[in-house]
N, C-alpha and C. Protein backbone atom coordinates (compact mmCIF):
# COMPACT_ATOMS: atom_id res chain seq x y z
N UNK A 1 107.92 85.96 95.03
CA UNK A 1 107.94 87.39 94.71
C UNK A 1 107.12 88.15 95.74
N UNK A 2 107.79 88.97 96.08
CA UNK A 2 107.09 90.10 96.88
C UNK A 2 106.02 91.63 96.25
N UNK A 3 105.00 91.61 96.70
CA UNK A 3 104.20 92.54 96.21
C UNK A 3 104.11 93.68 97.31
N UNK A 4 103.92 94.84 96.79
CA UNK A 4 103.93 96.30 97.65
C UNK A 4 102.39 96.53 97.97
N UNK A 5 102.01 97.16 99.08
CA UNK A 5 101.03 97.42 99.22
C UNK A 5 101.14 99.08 99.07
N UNK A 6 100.21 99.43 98.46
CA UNK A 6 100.06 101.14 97.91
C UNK A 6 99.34 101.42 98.04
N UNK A 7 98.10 101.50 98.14
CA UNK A 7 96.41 102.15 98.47
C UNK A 7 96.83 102.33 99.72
N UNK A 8 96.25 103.79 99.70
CA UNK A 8 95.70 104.28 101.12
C UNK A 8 94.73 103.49 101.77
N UNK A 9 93.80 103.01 101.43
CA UNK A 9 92.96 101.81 101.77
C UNK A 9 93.07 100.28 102.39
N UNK A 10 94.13 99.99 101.83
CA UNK A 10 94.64 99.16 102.32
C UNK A 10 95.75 99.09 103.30
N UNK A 11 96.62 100.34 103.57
CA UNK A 11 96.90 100.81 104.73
C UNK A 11 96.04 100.97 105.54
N UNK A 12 94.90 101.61 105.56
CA UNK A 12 94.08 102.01 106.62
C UNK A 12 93.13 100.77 107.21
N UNK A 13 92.95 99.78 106.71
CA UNK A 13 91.98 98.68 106.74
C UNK A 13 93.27 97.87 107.42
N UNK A 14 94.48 98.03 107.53
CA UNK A 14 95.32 97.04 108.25
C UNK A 14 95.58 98.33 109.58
N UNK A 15 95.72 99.23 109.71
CA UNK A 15 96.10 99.86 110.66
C UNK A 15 94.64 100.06 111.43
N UNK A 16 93.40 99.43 111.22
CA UNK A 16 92.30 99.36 112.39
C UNK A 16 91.92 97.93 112.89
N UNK A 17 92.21 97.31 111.82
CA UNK A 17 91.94 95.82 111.74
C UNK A 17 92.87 94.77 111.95
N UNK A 18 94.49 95.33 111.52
CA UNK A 18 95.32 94.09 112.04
C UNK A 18 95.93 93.81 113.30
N UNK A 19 96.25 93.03 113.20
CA UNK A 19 97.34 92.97 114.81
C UNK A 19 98.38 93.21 114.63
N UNK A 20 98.48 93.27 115.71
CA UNK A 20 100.18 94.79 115.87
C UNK A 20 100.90 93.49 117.35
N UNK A 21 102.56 93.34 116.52
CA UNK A 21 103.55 92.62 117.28
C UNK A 21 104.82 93.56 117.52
N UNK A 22 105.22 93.39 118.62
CA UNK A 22 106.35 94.76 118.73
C UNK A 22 107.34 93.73 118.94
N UNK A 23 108.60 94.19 118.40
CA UNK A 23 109.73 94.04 118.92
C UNK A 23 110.56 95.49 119.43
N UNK A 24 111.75 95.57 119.46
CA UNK A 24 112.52 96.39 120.03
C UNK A 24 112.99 97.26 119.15
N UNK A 25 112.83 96.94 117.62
CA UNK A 25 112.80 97.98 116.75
C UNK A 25 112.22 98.17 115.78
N UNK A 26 110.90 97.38 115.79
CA UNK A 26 110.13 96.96 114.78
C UNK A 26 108.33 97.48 115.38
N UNK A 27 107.81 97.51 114.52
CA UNK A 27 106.21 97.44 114.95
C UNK A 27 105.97 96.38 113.58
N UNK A 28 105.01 94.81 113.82
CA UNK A 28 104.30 94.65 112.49
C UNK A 28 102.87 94.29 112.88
N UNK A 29 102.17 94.95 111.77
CA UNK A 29 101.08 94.94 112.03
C UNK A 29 100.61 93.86 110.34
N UNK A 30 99.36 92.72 111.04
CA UNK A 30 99.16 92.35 109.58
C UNK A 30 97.75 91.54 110.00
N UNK A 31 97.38 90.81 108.78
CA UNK A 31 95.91 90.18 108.47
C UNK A 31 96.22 89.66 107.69
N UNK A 32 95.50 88.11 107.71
CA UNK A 32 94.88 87.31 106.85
C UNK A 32 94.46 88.29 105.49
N UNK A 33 95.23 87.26 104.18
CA UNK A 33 94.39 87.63 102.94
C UNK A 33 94.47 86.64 101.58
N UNK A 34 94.75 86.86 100.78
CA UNK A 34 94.26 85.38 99.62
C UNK A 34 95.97 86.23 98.84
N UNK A 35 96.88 86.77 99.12
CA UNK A 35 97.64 86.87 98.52
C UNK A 35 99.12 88.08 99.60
N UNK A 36 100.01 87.47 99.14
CA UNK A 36 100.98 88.32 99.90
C UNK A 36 101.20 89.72 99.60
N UNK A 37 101.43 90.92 100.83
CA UNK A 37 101.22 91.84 100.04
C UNK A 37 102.35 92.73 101.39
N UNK A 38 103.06 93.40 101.14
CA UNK A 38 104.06 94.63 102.13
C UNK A 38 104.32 95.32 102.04
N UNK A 39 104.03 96.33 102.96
CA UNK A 39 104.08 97.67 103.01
C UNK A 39 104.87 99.05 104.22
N UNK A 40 105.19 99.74 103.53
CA UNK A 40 106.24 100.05 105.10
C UNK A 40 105.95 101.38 105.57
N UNK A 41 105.68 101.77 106.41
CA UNK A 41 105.39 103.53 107.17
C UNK A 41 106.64 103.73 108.35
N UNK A 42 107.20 104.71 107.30
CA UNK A 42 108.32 105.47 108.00
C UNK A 42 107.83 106.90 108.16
N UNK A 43 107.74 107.17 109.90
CA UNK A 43 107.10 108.44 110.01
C UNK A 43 107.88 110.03 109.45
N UNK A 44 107.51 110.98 109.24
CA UNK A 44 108.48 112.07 109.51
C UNK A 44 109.38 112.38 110.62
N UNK A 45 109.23 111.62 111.80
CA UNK A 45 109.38 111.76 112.82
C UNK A 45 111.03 111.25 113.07
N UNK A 46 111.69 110.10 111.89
CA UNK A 46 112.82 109.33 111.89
C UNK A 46 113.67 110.71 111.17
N UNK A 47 113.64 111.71 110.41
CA UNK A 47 114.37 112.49 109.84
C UNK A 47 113.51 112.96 108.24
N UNK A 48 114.84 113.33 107.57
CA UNK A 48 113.99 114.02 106.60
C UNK A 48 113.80 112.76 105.54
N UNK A 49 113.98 113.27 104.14
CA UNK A 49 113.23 112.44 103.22
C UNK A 49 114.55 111.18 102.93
N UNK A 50 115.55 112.03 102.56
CA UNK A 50 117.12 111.15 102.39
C UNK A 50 117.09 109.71 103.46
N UNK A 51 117.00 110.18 104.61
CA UNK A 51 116.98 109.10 105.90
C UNK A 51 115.82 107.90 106.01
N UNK A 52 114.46 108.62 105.35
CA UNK A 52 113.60 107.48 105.58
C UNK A 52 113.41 107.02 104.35
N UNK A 53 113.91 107.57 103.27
CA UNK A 53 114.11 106.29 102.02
C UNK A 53 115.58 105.37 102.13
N UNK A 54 116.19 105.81 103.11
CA UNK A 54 117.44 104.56 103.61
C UNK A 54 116.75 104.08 104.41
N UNK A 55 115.94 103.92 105.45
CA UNK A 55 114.75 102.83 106.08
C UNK A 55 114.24 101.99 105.08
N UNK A 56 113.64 102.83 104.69
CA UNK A 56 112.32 102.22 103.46
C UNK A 56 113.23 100.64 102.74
N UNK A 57 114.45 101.29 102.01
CA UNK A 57 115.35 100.13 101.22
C UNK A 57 115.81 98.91 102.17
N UNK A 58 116.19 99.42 103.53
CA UNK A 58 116.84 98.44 104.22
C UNK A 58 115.91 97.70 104.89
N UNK A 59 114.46 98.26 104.79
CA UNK A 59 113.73 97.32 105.35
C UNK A 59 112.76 96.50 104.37
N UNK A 60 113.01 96.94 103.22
CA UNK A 60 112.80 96.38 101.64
C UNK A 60 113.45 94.79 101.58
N UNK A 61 114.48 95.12 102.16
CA UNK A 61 116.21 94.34 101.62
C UNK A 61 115.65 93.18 102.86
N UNK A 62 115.40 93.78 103.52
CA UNK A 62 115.96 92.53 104.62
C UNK A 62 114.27 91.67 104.98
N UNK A 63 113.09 92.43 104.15
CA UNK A 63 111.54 91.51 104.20
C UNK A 63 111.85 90.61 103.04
N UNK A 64 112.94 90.90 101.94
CA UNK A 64 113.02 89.98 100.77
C UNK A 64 113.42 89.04 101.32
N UNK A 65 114.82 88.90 102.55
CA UNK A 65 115.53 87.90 102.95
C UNK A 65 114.51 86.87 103.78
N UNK A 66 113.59 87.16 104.76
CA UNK A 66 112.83 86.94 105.67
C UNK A 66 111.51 86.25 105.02
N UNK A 67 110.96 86.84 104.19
CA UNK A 67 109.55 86.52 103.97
C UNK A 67 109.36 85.90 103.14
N UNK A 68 110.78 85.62 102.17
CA UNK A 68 110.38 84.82 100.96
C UNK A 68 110.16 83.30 101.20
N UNK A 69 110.18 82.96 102.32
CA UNK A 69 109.57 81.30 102.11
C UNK A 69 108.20 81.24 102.85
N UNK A 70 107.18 81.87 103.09
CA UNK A 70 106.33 81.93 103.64
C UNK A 70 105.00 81.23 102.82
N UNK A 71 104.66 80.19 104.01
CA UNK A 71 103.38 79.17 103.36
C UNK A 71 102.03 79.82 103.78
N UNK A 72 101.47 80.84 104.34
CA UNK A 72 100.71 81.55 104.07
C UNK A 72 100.61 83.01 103.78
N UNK A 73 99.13 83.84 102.74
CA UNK A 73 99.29 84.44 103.03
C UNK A 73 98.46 86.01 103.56
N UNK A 74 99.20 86.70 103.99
CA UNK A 74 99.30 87.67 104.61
C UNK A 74 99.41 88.93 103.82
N UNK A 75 98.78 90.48 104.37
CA UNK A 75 98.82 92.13 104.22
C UNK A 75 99.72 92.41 105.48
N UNK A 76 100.97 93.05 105.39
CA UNK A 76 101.93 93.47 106.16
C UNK A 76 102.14 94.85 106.32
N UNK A 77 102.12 95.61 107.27
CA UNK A 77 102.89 96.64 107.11
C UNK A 77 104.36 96.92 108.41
N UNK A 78 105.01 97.28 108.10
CA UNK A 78 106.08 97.24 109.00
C UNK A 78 106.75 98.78 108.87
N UNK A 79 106.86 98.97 110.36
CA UNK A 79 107.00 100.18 110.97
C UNK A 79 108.16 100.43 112.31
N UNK A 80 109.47 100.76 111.64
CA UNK A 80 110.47 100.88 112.60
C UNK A 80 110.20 102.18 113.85
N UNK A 81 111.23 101.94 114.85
CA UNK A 81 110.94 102.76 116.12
C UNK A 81 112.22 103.18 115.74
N UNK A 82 111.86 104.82 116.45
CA UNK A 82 112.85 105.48 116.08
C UNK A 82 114.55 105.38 116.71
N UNK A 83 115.45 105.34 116.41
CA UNK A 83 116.69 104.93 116.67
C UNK A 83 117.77 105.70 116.31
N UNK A 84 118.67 105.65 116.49
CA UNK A 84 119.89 106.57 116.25
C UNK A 84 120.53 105.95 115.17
N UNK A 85 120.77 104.78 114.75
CA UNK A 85 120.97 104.05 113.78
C UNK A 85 120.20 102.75 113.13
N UNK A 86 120.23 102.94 112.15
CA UNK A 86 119.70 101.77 111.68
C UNK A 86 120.18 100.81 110.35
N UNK A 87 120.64 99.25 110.96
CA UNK A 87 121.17 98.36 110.38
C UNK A 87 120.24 97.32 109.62
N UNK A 88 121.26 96.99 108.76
CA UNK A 88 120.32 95.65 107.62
C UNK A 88 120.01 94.16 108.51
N UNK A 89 121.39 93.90 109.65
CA UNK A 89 121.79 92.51 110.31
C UNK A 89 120.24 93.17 110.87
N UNK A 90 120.17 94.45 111.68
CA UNK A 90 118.94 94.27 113.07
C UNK A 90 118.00 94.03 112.28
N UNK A 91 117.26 94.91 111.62
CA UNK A 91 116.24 94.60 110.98
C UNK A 91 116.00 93.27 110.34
N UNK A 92 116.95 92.15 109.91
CA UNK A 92 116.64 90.81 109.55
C UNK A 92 116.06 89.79 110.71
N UNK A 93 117.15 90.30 111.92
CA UNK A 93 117.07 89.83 113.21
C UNK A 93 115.58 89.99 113.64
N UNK A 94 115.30 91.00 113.65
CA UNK A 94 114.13 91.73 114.64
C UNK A 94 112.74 91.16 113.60
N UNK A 95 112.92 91.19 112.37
CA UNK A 95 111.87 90.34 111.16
C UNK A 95 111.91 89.07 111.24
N UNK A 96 112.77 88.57 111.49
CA UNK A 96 112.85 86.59 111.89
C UNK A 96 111.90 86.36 113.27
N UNK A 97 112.36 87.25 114.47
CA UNK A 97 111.94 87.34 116.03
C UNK A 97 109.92 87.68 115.51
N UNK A 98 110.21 88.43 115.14
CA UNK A 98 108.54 88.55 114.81
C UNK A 98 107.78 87.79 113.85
N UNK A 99 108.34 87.18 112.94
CA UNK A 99 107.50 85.62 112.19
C UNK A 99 107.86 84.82 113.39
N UNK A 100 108.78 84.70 114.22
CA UNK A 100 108.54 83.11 114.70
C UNK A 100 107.94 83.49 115.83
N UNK A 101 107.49 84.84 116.03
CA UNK A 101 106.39 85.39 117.34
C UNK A 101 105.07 84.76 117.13
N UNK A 102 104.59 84.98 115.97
CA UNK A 102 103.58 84.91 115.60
C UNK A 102 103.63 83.86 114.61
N UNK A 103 104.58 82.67 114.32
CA UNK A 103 103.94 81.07 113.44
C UNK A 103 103.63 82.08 112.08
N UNK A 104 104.38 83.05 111.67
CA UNK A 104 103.86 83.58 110.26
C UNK A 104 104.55 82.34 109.39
């Protein structure tokens, strides 16, 4: 099972403190912790509210596919680059490329 990360706090304690892996349409940034936890920042910057809650789901959809067998764990947040479109296949793609970047 996947858990959401929601505190402002815990956003902010991963966005000074974690490490940040880029791919080509992805940013993830994460840290060591005693329980799995993910979280996603879609800027204003991708469109209005309609557009980045279709991010938000598809990148919901495709960390369920990706992260659910994971033997340690980890505080995630994941942060797409802005694009003209955005797919469920890339985002699985581009989430596989960045666990096996980093041995998550």
């Amino acid at each position: 099972m996947i858990y959401r990360l929601k505190r402002k706090s815990d956003f902010d304690k991963l966005f000074l403190k974690g490490k940040r892996v880029h791919s080509k349409s992805l940013t993830m940034l994460y840290f060591p912790s005693n329980d799995f936890k993910i979280g996603y920042s879609v800027s204003k910057k991708h469109g209005k509210a309609v557009k980045r809650n279709r991010i938000k789901r598809l990148l919901r959809a495709s960390a369920r596919e990706v992260f659910k067998d994971l033997k340690k764990n980890y505080r995630v947040v994941i942060m797409p680059k802005i694009r003209e479109e955005y797919k469920f296949e890339t985002f699985v793609a581009e989430m596989n490329y960045l666990k096996r970047k980093e041995n998550l």
